[in-house]
Protein backbone atom coordinates (compact mmCIF):
# COMPACT_ATOMS: atom_id res chain seq x y z
CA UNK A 1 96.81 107.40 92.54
CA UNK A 2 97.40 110.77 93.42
CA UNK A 3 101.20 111.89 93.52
CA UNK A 4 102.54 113.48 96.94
CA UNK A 5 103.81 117.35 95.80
CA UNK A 6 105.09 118.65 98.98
CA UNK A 7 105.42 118.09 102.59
CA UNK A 8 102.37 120.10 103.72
CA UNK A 9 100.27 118.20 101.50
CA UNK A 10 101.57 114.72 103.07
CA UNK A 11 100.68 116.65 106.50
CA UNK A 12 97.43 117.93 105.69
CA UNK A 13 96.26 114.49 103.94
CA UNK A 14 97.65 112.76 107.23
CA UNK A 15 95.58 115.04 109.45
CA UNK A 16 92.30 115.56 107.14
CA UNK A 17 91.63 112.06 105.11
CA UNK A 18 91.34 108.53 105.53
CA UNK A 19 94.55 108.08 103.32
CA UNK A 20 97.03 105.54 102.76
CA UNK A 21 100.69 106.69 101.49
CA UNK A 22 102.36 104.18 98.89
CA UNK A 23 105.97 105.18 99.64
CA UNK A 24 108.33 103.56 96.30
CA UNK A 25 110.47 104.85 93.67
CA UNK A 26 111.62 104.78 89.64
CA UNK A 27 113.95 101.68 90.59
CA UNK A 28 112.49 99.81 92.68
CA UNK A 29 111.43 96.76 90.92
CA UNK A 30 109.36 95.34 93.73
CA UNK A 31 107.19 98.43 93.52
CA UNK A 32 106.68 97.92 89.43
CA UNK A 33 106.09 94.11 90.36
CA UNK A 34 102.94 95.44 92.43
CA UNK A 35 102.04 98.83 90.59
CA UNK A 36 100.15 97.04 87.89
CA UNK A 37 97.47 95.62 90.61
CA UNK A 38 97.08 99.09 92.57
CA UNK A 39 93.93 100.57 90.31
CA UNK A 40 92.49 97.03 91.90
CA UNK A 41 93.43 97.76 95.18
CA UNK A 42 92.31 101.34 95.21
CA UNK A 43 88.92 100.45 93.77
CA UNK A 44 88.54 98.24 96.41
CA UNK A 45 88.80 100.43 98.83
CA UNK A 46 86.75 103.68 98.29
CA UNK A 47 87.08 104.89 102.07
CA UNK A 48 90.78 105.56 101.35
CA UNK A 49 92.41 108.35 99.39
CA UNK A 50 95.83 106.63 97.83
CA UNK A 51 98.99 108.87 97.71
CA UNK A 52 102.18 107.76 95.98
CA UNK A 53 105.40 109.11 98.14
CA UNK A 54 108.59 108.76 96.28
CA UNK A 55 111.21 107.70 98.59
CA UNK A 56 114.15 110.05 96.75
CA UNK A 57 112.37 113.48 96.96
CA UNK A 58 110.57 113.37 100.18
CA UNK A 59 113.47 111.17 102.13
CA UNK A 60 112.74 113.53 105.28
CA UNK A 61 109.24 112.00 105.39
CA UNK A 62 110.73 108.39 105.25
CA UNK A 63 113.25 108.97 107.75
CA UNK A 64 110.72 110.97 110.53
CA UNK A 65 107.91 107.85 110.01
CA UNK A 66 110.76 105.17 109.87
CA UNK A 67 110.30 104.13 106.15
CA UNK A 68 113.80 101.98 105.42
CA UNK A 69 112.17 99.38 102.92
CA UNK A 70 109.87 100.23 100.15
CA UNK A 71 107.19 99.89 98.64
CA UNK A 72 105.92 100.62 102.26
CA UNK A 73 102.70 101.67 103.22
CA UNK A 74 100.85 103.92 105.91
CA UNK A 75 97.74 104.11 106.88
CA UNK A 76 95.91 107.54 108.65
CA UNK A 77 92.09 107.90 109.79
CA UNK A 78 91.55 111.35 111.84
CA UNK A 79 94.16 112.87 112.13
CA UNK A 80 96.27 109.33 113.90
CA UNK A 81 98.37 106.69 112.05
CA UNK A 82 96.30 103.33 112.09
CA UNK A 83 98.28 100.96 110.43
CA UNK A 84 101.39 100.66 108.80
CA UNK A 85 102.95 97.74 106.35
CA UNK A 86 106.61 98.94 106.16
CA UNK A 87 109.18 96.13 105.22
CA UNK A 88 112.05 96.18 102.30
CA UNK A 89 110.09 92.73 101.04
CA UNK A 90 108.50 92.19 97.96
CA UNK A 91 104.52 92.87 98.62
CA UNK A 92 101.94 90.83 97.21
CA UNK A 93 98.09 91.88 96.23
CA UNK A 94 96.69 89.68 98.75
CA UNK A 95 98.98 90.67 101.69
CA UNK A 96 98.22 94.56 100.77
CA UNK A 97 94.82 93.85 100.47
CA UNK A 98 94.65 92.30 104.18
CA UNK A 99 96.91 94.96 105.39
CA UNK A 100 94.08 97.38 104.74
CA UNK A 101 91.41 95.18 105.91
CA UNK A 102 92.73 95.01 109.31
CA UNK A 103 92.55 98.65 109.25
CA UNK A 104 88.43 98.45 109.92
CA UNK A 105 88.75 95.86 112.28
């Protein structure tokens, strides 16, 4: 998964690629309780680009897109936001996994 460096590459992924941000951080344990099943996840789903966001250095993207609870996730195809799973619960494989299939629907 690639890792977010800056702002303008969250904006330019956002406007440019079918991408989903994974917004977590160090502590979180519910974001280590899913991290080991995201290489699954991300194979799964080829169409997508996958971009870790950590929560403590790019806090001004959380607050502008809402992001209170991690892990979180957002989805972008063209340019728009098309789906977002943003919660401070514990995510599961299968509920990230139908988060993204909704996405084609």
């Amino acid at each position: 998964m690639k890792q977010l460096e800056s702002i303008e590459q969250y904006n330019e992924l956002a406007q440019n690629e079918n991408v989903i941000m994974m917004f977590s951080a160090d502590w979180c344990g519910d974001c280590r309780y899913i991290e080991p099943e995201l290489p699954e996840i991300e194979a799964a789903f080829p169409e997508y680009t996958f971009v870790h966001v950590d929560r403590d250095k790019f806090i001004d993207i959380c607050v502008e897109h809402e992001i209170m609870g991690i892990p979180s996730f957002l989805a972008y195809k063209d340019g728009k936001e098309v789906g977002r799973f943003v919660s401070k619960d514990r995510k599961t494989k299968e509920e990230i996994t139908n988060f993204i299939e909704t996405l084609s629907a």
